[in-house]
Protein backbone atom coordinates (compact mmCIF):
# COMPACT_ATOMS: atom_id res chain seq x y z
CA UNK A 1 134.87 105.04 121.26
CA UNK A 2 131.85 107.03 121.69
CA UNK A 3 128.16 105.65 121.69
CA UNK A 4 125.89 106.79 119.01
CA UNK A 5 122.12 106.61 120.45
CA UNK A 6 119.66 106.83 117.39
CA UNK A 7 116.55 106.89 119.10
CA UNK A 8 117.57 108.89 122.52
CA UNK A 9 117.10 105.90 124.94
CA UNK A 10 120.67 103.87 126.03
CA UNK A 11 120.82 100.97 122.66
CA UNK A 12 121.26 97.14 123.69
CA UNK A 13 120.76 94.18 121.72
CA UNK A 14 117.63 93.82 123.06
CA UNK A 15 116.53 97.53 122.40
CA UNK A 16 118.01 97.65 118.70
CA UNK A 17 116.49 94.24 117.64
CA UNK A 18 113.17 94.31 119.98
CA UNK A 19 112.48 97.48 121.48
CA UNK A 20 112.90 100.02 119.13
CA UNK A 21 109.86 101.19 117.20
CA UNK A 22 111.52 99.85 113.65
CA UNK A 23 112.08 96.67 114.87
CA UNK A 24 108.81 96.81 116.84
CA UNK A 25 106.71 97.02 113.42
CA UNK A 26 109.61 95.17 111.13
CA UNK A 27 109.09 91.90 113.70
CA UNK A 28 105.41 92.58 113.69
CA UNK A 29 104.68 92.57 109.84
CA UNK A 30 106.86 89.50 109.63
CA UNK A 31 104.98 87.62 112.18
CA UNK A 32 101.81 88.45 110.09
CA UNK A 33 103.33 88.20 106.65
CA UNK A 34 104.79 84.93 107.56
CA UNK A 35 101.70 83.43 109.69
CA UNK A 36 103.62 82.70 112.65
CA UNK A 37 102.28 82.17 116.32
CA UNK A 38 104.61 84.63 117.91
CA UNK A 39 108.30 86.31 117.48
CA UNK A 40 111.17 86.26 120.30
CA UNK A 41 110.60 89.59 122.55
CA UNK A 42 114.08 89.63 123.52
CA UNK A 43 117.87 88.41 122.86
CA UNK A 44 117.16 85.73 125.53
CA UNK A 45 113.58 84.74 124.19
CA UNK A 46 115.31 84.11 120.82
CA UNK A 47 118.27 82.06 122.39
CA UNK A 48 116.38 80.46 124.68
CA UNK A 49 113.04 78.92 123.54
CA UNK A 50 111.66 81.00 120.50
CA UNK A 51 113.19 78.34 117.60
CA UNK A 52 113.28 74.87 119.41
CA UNK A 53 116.27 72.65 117.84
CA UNK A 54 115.28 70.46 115.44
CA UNK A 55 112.18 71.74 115.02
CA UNK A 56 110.28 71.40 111.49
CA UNK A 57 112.08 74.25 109.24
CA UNK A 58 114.09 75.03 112.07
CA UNK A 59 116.63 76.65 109.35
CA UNK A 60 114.41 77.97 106.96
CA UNK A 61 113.25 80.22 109.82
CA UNK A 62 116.24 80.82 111.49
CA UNK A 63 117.21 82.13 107.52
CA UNK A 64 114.94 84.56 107.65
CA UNK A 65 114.64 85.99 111.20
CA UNK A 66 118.52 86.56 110.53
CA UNK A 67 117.56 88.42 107.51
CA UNK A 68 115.07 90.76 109.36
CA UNK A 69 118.08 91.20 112.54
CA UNK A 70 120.64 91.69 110.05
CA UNK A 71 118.47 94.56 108.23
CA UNK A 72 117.68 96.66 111.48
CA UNK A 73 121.12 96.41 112.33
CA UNK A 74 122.29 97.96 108.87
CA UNK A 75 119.37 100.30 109.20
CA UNK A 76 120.41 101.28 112.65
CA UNK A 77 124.02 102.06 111.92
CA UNK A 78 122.85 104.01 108.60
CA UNK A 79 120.94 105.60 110.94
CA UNK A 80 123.73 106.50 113.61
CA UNK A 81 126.63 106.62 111.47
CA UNK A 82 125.40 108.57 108.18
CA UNK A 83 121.87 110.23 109.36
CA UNK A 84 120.23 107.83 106.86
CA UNK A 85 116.90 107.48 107.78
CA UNK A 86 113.97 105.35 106.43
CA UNK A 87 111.72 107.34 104.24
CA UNK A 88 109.01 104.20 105.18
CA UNK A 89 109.15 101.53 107.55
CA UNK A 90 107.53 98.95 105.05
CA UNK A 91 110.76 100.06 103.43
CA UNK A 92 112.53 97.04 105.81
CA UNK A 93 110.48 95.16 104.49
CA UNK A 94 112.38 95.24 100.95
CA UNK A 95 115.49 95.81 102.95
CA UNK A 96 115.32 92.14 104.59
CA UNK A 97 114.06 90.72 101.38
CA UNK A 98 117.55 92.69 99.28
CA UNK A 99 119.56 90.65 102.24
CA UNK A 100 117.70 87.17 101.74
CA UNK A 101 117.59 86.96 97.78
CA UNK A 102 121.66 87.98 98.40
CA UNK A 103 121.86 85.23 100.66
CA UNK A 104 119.99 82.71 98.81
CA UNK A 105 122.81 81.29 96.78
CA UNK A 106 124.64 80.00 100.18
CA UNK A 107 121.16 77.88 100.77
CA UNK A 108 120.63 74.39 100.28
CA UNK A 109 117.92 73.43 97.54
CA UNK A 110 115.18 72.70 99.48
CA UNK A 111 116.00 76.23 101.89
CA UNK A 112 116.62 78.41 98.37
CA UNK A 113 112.71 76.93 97.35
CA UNK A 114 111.36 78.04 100.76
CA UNK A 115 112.44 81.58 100.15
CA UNK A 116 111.00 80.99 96.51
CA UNK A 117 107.92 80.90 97.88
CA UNK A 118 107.83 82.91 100.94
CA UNK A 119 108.57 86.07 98.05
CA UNK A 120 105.13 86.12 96.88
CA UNK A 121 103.52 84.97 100.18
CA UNK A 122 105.21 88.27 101.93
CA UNK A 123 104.13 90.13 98.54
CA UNK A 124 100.81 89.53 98.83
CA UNK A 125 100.89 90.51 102.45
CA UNK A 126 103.01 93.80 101.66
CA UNK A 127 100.39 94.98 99.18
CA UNK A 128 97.60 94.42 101.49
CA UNK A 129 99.42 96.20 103.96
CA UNK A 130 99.97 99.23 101.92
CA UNK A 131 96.75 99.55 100.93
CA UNK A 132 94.89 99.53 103.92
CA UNK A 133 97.76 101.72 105.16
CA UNK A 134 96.60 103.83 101.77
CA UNK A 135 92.83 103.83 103.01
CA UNK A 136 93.80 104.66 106.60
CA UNK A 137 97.19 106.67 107.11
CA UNK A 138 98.40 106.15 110.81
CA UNK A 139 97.69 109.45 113.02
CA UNK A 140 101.37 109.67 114.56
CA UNK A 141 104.83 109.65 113.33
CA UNK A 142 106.83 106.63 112.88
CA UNK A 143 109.97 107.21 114.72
């Protein structure tokens, strides 16, 4: 079976899901859309210490973090397999928010009201985002 390399550079876990420039800004806008301290760098950092066991909505963000792995992984094999590329990368964004709403009938109550609200809480953020985006286009290509 041959090895399809999107972005020129040998692909690993660790380089589709953390290294990559998509998943680079993907795990950076949810870390600021969702207010958290910090996001796993790696496979191991995830495993290992990122989400601590039992920790307060331990599954409501172990929901969505599969949500935003899940979407880069889709993205990347679009990517590879049919030379689909994003025409935006806020486009994951939407992409991760598609998988979760999809999702969100497997959830317990109190996890399908978490997403309820984390919608207009990442909304808010998205629109900000854009804007100032808007105001200030980045000087380089994306990918």
């Amino acid at each position: 079976m041959a090895v399809v390399v999107v972005c020129k550079v040998p692909e690993s876990l660790d380089y589709i899901f953390f290294m990559c420039p998509i998943a680079l800004f993907t795990r950076a806008c949810a870390r600021d859309a969702l207010g958290w301290e910090r996001i796993p760098n790696s496979m191991s950092d995830f495993l290992e210490g990122w989400l601590p066991l039992g920790c307060r909505n331990y599954g409501q963000e172990l929901i969505i973090f599969a949500g935003v792995l899940w979407s880069l992984w889709i993205t990347r094999n679009k990517m590879a397999i049919e030379g689909v590329f994003l025409k935006n990368p806020t486009d994951m964004i939407f992409k991760i928010d598609s998988h979760l709403q999809r999702w969100r009938v497997l959830l317990r109550a109190a996890d399908q009201a978490f997403l309820d609200g984390w919608r207009p809480q990442v909304k808010t953020w998205l629109e900000g985002f854009l804007e100032k985006i808007h105001d200030h286009p980045p000087d380089f290509d994306f990918l």
